[in-house]
PDB file of N, CA and C in Angstrom:
ATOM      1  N   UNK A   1      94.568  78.071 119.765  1.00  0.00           N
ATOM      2  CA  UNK A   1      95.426  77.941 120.916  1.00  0.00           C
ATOM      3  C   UNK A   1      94.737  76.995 121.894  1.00  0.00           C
ATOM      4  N   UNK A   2      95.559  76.085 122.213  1.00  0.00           N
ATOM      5  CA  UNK A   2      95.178  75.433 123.675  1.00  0.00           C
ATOM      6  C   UNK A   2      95.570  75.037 124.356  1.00  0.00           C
ATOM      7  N   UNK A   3      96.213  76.072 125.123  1.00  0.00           N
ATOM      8  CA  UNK A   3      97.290  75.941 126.005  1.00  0.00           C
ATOM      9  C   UNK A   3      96.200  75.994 127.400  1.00  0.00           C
ATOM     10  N   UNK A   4      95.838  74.769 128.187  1.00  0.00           N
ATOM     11  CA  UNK A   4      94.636  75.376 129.439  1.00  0.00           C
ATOM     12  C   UNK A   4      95.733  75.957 130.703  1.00  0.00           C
ATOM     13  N   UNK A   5      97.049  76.349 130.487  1.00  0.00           N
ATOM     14  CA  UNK A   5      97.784  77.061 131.556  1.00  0.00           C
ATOM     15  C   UNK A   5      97.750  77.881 131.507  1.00  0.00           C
ATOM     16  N   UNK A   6      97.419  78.496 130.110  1.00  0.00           N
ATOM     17  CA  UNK A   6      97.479  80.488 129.800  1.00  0.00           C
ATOM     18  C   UNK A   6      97.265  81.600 130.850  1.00  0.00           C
ATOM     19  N   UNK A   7      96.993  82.559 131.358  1.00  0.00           N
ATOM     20  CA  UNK A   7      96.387  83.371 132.152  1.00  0.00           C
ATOM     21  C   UNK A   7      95.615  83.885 131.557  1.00  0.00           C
ATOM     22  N   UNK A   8      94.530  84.431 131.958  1.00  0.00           N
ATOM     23  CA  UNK A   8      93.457  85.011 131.569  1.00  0.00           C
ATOM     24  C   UNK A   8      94.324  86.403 130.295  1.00  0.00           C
ATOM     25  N   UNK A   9      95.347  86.945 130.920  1.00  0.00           N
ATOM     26  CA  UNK A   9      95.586  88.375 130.576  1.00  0.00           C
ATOM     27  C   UNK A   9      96.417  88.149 129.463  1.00  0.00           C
ATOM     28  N   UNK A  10      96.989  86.743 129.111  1.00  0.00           N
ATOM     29  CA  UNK A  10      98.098  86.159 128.118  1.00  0.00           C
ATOM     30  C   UNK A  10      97.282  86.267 126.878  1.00  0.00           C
ATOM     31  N   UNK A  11      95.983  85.360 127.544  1.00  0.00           N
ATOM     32  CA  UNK A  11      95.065  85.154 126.244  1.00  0.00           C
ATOM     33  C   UNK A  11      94.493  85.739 125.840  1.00  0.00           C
ATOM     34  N   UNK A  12      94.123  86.827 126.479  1.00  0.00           N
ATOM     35  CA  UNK A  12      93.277  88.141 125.763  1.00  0.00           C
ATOM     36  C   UNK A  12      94.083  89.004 125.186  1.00  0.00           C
ATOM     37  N   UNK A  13      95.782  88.962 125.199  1.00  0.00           N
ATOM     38  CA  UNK A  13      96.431  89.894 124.780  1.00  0.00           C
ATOM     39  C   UNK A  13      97.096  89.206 123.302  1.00  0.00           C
ATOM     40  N   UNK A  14      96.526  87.628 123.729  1.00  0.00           N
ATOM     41  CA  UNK A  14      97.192  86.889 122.347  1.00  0.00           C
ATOM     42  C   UNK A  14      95.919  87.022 120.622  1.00  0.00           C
ATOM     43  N   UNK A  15      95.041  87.353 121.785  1.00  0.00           N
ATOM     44  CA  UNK A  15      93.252  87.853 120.435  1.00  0.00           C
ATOM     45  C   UNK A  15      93.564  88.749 120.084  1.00  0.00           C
ATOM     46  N   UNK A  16      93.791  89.837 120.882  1.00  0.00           N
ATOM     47  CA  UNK A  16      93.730  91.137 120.809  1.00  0.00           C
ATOM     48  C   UNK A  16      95.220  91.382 119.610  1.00  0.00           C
ATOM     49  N   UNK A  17      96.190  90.269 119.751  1.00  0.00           N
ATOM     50  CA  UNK A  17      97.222  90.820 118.134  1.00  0.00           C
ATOM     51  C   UNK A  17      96.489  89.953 117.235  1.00  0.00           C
ATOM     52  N   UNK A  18      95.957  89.062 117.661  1.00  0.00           N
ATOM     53  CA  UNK A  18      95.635  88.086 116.590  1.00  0.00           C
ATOM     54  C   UNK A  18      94.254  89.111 115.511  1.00  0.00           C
ATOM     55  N   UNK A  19      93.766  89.733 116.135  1.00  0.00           N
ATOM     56  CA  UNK A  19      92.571  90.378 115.792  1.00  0.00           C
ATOM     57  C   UNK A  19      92.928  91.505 115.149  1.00  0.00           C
ATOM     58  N   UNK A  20      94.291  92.420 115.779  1.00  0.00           N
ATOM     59  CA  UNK A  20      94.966  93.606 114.756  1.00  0.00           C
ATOM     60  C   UNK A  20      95.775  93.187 113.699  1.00  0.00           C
ATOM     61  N   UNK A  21      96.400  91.946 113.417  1.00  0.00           N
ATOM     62  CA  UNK A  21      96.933  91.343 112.131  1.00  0.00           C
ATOM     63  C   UNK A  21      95.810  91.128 110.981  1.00  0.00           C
ATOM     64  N   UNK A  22      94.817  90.441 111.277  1.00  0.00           N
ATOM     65  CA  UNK A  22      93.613  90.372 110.570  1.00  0.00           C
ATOM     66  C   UNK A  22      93.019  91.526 110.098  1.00  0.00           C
ATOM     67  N   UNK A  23      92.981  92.536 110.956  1.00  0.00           N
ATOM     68  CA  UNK A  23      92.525  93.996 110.440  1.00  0.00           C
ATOM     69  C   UNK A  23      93.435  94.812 109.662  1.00  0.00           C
ATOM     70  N   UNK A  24      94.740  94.301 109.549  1.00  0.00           N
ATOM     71  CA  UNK A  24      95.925  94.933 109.310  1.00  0.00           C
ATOM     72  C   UNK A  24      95.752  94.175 107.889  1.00  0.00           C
ATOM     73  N   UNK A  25      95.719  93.080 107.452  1.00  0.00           N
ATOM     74  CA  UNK A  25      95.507  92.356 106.590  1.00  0.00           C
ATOM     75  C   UNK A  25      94.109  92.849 105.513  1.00  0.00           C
ATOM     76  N   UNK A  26      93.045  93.044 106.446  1.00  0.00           N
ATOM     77  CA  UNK A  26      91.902  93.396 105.644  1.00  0.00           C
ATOM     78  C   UNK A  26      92.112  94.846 105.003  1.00  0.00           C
ATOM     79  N   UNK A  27      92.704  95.848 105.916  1.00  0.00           N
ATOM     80  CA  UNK A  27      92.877  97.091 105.198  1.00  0.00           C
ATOM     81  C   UNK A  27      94.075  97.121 104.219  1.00  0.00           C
ATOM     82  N   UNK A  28      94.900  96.087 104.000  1.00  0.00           N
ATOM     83  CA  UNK A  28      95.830  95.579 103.008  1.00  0.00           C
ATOM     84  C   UNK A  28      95.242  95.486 101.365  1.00  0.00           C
ATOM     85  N   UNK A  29      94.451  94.621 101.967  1.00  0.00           N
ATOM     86  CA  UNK A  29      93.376  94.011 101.026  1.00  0.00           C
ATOM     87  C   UNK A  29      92.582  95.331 100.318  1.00  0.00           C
ATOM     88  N   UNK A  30      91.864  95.977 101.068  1.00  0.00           N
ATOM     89  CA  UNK A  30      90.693  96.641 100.791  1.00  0.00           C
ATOM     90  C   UNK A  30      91.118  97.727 100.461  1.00  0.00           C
ATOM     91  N   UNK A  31      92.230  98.244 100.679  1.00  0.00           N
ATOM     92  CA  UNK A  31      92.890  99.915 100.501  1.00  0.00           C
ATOM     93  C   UNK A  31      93.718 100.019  99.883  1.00  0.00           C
ATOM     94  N   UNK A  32      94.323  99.050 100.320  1.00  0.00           N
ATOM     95  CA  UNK A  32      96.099  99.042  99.676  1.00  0.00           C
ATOM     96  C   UNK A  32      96.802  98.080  98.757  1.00  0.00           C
ATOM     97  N   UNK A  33      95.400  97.960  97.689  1.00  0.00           N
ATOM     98  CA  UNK A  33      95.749  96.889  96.732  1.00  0.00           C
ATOM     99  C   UNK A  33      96.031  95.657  96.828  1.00  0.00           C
ATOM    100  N   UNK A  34      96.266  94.778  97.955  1.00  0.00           N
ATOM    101  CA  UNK A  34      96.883  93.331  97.638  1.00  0.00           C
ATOM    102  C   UNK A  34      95.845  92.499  97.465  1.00  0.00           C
ATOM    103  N   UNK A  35      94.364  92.854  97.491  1.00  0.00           N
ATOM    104  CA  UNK A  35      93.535  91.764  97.044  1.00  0.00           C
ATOM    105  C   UNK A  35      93.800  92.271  95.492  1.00  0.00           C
ATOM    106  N   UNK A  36      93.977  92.844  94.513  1.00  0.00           N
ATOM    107  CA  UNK A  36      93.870  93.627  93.251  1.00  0.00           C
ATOM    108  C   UNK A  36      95.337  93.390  92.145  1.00  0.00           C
ATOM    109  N   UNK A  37      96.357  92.589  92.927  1.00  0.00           N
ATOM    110  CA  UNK A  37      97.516  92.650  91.732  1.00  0.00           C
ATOM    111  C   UNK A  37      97.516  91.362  91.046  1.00  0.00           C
ATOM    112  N   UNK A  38      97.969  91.582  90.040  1.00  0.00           N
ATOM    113  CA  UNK A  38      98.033  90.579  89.338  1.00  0.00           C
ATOM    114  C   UNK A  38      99.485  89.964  89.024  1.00  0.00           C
ATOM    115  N   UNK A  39     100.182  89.636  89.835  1.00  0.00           N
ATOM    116  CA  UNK A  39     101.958  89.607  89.451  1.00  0.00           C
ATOM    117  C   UNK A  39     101.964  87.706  90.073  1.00  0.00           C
ATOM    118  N   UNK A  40     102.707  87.779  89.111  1.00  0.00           N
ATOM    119  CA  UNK A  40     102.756  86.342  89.481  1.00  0.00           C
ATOM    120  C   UNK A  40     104.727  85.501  89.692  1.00  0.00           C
ATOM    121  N   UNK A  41     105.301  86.600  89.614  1.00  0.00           N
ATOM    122  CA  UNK A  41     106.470  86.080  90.247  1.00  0.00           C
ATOM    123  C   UNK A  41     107.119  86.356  91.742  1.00  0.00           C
ATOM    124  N   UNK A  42     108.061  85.748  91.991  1.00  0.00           N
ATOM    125  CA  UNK A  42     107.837  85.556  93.566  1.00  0.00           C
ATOM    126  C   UNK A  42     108.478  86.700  94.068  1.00  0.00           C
ATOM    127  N   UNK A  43     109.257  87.747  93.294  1.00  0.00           N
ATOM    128  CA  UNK A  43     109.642  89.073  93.742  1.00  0.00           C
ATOM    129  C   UNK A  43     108.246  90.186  93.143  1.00  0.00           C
ATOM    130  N   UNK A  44     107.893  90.061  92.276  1.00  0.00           N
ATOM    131  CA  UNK A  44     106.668  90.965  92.525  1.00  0.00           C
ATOM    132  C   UNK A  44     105.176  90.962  93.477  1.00  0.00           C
ATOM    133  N   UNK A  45     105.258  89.899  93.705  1.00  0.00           N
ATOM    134  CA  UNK A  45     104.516  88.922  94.639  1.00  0.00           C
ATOM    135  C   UNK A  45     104.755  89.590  96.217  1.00  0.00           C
ATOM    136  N   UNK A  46     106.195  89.789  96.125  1.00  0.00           N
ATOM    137  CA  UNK A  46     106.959  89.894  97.424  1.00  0.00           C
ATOM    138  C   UNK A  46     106.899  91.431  97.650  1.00  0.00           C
ATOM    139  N   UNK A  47     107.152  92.367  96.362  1.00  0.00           N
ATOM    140  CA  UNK A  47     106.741  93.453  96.208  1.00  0.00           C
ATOM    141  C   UNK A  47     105.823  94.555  96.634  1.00  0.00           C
ATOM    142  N   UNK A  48     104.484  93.261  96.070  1.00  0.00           N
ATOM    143  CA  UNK A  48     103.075  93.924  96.147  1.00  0.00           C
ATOM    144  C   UNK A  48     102.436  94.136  97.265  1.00  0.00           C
ATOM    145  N   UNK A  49     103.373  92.812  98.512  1.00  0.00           N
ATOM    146  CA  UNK A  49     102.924  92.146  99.405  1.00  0.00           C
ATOM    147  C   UNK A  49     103.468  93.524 100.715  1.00  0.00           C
ATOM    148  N   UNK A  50     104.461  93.795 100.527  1.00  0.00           N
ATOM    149  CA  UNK A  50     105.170  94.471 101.581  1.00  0.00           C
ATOM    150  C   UNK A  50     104.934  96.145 101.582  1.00  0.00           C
ATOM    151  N   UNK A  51     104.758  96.214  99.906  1.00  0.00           N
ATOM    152  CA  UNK A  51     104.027  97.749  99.867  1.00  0.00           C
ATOM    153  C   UNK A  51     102.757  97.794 100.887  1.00  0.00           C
ATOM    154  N   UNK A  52     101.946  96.962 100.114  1.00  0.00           N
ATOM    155  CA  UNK A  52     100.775  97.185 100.868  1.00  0.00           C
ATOM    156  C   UNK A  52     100.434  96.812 102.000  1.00  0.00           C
ATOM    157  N   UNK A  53     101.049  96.408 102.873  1.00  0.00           N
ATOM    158  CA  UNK A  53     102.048  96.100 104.451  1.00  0.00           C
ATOM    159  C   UNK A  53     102.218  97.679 105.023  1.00  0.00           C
ATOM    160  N   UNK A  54     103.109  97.704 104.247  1.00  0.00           N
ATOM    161  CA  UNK A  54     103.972  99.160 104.551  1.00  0.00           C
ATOM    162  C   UNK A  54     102.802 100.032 104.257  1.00  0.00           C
ATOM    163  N   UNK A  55     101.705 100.386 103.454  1.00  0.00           N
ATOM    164  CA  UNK A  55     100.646 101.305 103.428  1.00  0.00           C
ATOM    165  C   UNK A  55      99.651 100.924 104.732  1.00  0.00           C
ATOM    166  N   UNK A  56      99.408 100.110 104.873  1.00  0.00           N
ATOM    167  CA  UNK A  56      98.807  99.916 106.171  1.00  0.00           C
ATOM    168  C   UNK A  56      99.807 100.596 107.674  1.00  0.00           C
ATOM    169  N   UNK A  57     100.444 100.211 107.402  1.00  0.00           N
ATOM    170  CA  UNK A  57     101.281 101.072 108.437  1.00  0.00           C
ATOM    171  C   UNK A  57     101.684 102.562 108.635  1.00  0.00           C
ATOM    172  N   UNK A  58     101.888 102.821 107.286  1.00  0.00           N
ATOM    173  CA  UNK A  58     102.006 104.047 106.918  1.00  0.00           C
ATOM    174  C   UNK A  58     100.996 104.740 107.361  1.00  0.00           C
ATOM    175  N   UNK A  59      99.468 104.868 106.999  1.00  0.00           N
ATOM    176  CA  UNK A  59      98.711 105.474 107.240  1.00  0.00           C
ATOM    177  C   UNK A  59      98.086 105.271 108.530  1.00  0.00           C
ATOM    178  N   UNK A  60      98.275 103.907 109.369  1.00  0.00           N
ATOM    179  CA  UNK A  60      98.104 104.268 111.052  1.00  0.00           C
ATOM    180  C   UNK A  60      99.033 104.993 111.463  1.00  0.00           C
ATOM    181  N   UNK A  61     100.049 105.527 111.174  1.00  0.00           N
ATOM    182  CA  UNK A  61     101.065 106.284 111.588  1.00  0.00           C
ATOM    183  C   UNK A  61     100.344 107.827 111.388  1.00  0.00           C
ATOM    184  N   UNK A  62     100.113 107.950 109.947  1.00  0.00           N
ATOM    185  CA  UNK A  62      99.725 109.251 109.484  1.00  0.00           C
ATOM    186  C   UNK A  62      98.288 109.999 109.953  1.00  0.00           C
ATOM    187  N   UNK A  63      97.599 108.823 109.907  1.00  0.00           N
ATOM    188  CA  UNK A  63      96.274 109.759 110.396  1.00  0.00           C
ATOM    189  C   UNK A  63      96.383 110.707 111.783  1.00  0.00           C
ATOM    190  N   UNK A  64      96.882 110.159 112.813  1.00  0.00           N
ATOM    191  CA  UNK A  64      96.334 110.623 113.959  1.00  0.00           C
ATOM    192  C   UNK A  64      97.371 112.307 113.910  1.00  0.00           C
ATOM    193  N   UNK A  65      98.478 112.286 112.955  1.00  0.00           N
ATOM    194  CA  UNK A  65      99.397 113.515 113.283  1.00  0.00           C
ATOM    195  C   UNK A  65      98.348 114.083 111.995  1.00  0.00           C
ATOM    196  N   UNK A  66      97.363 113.999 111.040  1.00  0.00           N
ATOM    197  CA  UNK A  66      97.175 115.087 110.536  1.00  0.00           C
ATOM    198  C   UNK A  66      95.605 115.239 111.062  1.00  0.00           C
ATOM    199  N   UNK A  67      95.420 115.734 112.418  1.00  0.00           N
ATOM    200  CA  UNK A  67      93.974 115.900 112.610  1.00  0.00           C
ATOM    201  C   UNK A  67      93.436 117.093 112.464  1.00  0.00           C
ATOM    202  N   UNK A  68      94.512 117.697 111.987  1.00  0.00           N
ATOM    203  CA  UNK A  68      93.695 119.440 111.105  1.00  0.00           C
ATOM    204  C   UNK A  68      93.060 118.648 109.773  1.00  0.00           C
ATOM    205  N   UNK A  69      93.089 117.663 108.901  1.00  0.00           N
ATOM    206  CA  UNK A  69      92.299 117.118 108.175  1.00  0.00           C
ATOM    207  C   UNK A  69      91.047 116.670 108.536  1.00  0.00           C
ATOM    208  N   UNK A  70      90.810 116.109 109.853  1.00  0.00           N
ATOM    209  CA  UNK A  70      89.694 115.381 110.204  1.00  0.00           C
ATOM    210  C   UNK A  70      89.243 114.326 109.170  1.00  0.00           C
ATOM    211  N   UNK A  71      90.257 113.516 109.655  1.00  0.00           N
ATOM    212  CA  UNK A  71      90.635 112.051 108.622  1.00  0.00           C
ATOM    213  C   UNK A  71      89.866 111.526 110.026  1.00  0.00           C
ATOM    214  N   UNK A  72      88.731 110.547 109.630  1.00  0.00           N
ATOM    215  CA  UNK A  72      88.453 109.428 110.204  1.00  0.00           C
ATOM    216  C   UNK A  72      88.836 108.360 110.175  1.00  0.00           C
ATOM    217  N   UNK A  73      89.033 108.428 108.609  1.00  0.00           N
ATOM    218  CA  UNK A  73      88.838 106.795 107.852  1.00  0.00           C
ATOM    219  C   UNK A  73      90.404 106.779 106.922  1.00  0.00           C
ATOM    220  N   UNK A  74      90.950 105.831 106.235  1.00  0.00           N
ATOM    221  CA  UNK A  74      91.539 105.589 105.326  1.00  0.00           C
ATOM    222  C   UNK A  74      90.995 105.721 104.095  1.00  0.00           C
ATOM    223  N   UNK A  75      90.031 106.051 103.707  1.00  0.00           N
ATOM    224  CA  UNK A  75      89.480 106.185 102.459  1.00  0.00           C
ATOM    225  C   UNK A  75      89.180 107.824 102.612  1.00  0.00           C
ATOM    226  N   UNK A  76      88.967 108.373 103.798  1.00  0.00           N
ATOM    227  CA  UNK A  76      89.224 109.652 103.785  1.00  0.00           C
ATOM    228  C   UNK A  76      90.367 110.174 103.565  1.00  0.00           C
ATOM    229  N   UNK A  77      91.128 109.630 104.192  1.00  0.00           N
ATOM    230  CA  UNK A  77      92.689 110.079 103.768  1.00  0.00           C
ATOM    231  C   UNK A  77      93.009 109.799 102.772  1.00  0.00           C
ATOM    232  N   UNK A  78      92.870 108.901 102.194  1.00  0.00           N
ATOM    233  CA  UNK A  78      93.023 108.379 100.354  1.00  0.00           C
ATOM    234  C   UNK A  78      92.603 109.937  99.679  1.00  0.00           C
ATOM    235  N   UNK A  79      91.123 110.574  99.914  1.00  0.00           N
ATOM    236  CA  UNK A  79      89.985 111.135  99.236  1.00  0.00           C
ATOM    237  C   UNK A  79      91.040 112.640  99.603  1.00  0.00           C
ATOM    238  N   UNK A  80      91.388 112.594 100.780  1.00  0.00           N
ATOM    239  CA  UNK A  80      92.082 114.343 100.795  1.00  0.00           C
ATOM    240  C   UNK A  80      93.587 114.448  99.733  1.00  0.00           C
ATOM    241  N   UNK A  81      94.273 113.455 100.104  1.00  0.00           N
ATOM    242  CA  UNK A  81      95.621 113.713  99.206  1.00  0.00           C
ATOM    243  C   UNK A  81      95.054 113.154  97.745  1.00  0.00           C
ATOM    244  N   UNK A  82      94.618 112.538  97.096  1.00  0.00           N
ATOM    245  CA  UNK A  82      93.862 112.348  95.948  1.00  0.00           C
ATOM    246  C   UNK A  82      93.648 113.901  95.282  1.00  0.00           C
ATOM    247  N   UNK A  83      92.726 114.343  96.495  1.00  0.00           N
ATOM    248  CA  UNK A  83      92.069 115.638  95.695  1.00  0.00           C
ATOM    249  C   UNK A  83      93.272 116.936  95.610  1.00  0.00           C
ATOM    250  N   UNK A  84      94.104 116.561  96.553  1.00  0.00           N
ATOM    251  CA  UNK A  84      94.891 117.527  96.748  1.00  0.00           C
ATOM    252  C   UNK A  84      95.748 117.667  95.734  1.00  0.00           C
ATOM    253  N   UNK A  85      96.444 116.415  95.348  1.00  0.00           N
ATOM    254  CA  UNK A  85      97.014 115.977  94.238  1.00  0.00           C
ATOM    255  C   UNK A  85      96.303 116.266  92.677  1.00  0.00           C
ATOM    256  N   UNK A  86      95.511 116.142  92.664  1.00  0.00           N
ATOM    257  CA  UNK A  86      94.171 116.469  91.479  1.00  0.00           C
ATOM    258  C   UNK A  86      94.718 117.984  91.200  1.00  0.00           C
ATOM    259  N   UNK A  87      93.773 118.611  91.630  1.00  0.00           N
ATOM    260  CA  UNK A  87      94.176 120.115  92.653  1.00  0.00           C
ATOM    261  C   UNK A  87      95.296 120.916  91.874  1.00  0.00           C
ATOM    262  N   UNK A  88      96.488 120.289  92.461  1.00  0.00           N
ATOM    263  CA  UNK A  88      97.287 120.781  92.003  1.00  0.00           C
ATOM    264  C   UNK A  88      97.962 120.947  90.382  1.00  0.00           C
ATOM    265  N   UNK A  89      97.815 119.553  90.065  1.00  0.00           N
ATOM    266  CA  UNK A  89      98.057 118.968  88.835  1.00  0.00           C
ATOM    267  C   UNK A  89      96.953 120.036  87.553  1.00  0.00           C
ATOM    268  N   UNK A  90      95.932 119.921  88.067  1.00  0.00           N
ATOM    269  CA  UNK A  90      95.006 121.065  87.221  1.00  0.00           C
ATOM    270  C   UNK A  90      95.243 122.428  87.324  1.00  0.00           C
ATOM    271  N   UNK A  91      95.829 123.112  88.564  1.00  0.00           N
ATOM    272  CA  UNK A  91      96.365 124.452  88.469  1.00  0.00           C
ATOM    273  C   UNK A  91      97.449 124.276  87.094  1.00  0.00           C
ATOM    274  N   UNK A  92      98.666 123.787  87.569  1.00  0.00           N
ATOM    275  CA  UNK A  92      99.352 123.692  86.762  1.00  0.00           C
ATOM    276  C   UNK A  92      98.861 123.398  85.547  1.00  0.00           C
ATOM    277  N   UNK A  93      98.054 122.782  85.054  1.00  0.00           N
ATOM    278  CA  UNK A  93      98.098 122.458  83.289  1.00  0.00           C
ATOM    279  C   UNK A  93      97.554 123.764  82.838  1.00  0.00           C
ATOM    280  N   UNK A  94      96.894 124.524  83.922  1.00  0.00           N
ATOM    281  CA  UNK A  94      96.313 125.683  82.919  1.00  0.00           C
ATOM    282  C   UNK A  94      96.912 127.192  83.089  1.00  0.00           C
ATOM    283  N   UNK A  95      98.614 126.711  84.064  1.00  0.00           N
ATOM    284  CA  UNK A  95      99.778 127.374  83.452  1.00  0.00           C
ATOM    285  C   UNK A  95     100.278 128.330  84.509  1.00  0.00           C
ATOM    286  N   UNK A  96      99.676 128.246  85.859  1.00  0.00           N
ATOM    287  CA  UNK A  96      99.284 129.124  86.759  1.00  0.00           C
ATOM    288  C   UNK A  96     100.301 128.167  87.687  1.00  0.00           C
ATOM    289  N   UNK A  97     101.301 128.671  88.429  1.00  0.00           N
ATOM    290  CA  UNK A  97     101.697 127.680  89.141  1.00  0.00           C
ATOM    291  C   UNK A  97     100.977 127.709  90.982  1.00  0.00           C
ATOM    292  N   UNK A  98     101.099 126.356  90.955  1.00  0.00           N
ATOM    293  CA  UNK A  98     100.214 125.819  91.940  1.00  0.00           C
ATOM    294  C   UNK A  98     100.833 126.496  93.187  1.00  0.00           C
ATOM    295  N   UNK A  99     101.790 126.599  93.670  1.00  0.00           N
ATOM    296  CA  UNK A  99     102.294 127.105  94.776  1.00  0.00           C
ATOM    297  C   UNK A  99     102.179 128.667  95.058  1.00  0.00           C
ATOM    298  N   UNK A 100     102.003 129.179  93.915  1.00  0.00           N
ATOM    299  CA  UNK A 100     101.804 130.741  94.033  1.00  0.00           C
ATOM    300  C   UNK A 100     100.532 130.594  94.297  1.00  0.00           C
ATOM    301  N   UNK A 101      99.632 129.775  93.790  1.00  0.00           N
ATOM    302  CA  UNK A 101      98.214 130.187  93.598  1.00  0.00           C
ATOM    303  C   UNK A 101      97.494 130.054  95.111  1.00  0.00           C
ATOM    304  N   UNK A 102      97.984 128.681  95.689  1.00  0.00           N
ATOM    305  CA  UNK A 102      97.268 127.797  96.980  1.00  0.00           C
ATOM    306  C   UNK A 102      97.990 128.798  98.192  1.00  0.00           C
ATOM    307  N   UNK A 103      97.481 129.987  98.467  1.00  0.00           N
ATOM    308  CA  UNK A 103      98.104 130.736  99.975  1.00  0.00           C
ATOM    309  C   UNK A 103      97.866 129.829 100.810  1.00  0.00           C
ATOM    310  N   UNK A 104      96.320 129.434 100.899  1.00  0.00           N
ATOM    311  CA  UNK A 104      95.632 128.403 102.093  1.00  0.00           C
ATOM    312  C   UNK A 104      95.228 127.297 101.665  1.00  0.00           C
ATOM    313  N   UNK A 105      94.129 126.142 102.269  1.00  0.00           N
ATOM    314  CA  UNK A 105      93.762 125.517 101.926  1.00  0.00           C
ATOM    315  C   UNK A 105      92.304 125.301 101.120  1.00  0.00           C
ATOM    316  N   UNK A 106      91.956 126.803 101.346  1.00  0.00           N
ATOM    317  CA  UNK A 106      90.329 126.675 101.020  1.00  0.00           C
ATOM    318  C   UNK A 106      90.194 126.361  99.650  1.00  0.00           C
ATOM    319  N   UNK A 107      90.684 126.341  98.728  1.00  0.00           N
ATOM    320  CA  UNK A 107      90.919 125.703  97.520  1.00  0.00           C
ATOM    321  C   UNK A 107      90.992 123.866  97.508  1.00  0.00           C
ATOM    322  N   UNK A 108      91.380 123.408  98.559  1.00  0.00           N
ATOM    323  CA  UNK A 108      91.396 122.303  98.650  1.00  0.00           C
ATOM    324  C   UNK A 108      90.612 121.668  99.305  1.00  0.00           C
ATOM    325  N   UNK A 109      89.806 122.644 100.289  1.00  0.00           N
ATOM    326  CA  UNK A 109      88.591 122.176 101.008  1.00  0.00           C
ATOM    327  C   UNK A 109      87.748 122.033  99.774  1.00  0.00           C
ATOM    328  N   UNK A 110      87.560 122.527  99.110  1.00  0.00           N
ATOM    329  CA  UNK A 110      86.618 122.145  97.673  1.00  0.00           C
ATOM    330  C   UNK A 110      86.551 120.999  96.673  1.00  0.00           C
ATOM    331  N   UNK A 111      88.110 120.745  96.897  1.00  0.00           N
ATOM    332  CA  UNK A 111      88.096 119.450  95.479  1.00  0.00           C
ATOM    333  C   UNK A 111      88.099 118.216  96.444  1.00  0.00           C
ATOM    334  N   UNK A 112      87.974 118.043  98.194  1.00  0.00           N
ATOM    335  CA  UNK A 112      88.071 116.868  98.849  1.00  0.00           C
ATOM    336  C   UNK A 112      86.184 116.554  98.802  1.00  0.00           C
ATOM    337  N   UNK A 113      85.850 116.233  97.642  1.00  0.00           N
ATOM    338  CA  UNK A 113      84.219 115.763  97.252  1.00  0.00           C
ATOM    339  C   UNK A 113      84.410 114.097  97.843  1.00  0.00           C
ATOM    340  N   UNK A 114      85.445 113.432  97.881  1.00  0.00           N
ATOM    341  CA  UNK A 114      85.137 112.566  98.172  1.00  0.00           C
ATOM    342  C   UNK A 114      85.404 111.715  99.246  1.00  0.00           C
ATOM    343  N   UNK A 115      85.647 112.539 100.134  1.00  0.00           N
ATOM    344  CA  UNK A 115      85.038 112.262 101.824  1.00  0.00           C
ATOM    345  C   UNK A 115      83.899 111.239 102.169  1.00  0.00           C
ATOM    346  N   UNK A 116      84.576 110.767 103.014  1.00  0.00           N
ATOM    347  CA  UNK A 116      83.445 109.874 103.801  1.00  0.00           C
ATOM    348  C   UNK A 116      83.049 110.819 104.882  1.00  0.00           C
ATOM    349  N   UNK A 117      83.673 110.784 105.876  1.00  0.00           N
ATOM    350  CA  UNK A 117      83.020 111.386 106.625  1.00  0.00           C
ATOM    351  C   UNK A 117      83.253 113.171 106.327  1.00  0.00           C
ATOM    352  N   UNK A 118      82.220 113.898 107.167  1.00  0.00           N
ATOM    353  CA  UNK A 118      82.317 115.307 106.640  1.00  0.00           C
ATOM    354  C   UNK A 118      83.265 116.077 107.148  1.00  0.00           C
ATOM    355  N   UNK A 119      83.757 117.672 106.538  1.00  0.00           N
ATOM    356  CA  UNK A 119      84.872 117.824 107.824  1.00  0.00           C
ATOM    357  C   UNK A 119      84.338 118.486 108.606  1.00  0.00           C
ATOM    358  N   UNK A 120      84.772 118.752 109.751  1.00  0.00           N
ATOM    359  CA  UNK A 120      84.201 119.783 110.941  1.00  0.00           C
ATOM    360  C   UNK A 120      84.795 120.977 110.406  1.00  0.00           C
ATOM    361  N   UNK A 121      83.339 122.089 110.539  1.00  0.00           N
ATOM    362  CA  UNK A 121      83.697 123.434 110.077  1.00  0.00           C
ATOM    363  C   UNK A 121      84.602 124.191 111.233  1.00  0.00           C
TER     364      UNK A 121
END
């Protein structure tokens, strides 16, 4: 940008998106698959591109309403529904259904091993 008329408060508010697109982009990249597909036509392309758009968004939305998780991170939140999902899928194969079994969560405080950060007891 070089606009020398800007206001001080224009231009710090024009970094400040310029700087959350980039971060919005990197956790695209790094979390949500779009550095990782391999599609090479211009609707899967377009596909891959907007999912993992939409997962970035998705999960700034989601973290802050589930803070009975004590999600810090996006890879924490990946690591709780992962395990949770795990979890369940293994009750069930060994015939027991999962919804009768899980009253609470303390069953699931167990299979979230792969936490970044720890949870608060």
């Amino acid at each position: 940008m070089d606009d020398l008329n800007l206001s001080y408060d224009l231009l710090l508010t024009y970094y400040s998106l310029r700087f959350q697109i980039e971060f919005n982009f990197r956790d695209a990249k790094q979390h949500w698959g779009l550095e990782d597909f391999m599609n090479v036509g211009a609707t899967q392309v377009g596909n891959t591109a907007n999912f993992s758009m939409f997962m970035v968004t998705f999960s700034q939305l989601l973290l802050p309403q589930l803070q009975h998780l004590n999600s810090e991170s996006i890879l924490d939140l990946k690591a709780v529904f992962r395990a949770r999902k795990y979890t369940r899928r293994i009750i069930n194969c060994i015939g027991i259904n999962a919804d009768e079994l899980l009253i609470d969560n303390r069953i699931f405080e167990a299979a979230e091993l792969g936490r970044i950060h720890a949870k608060v007891a």
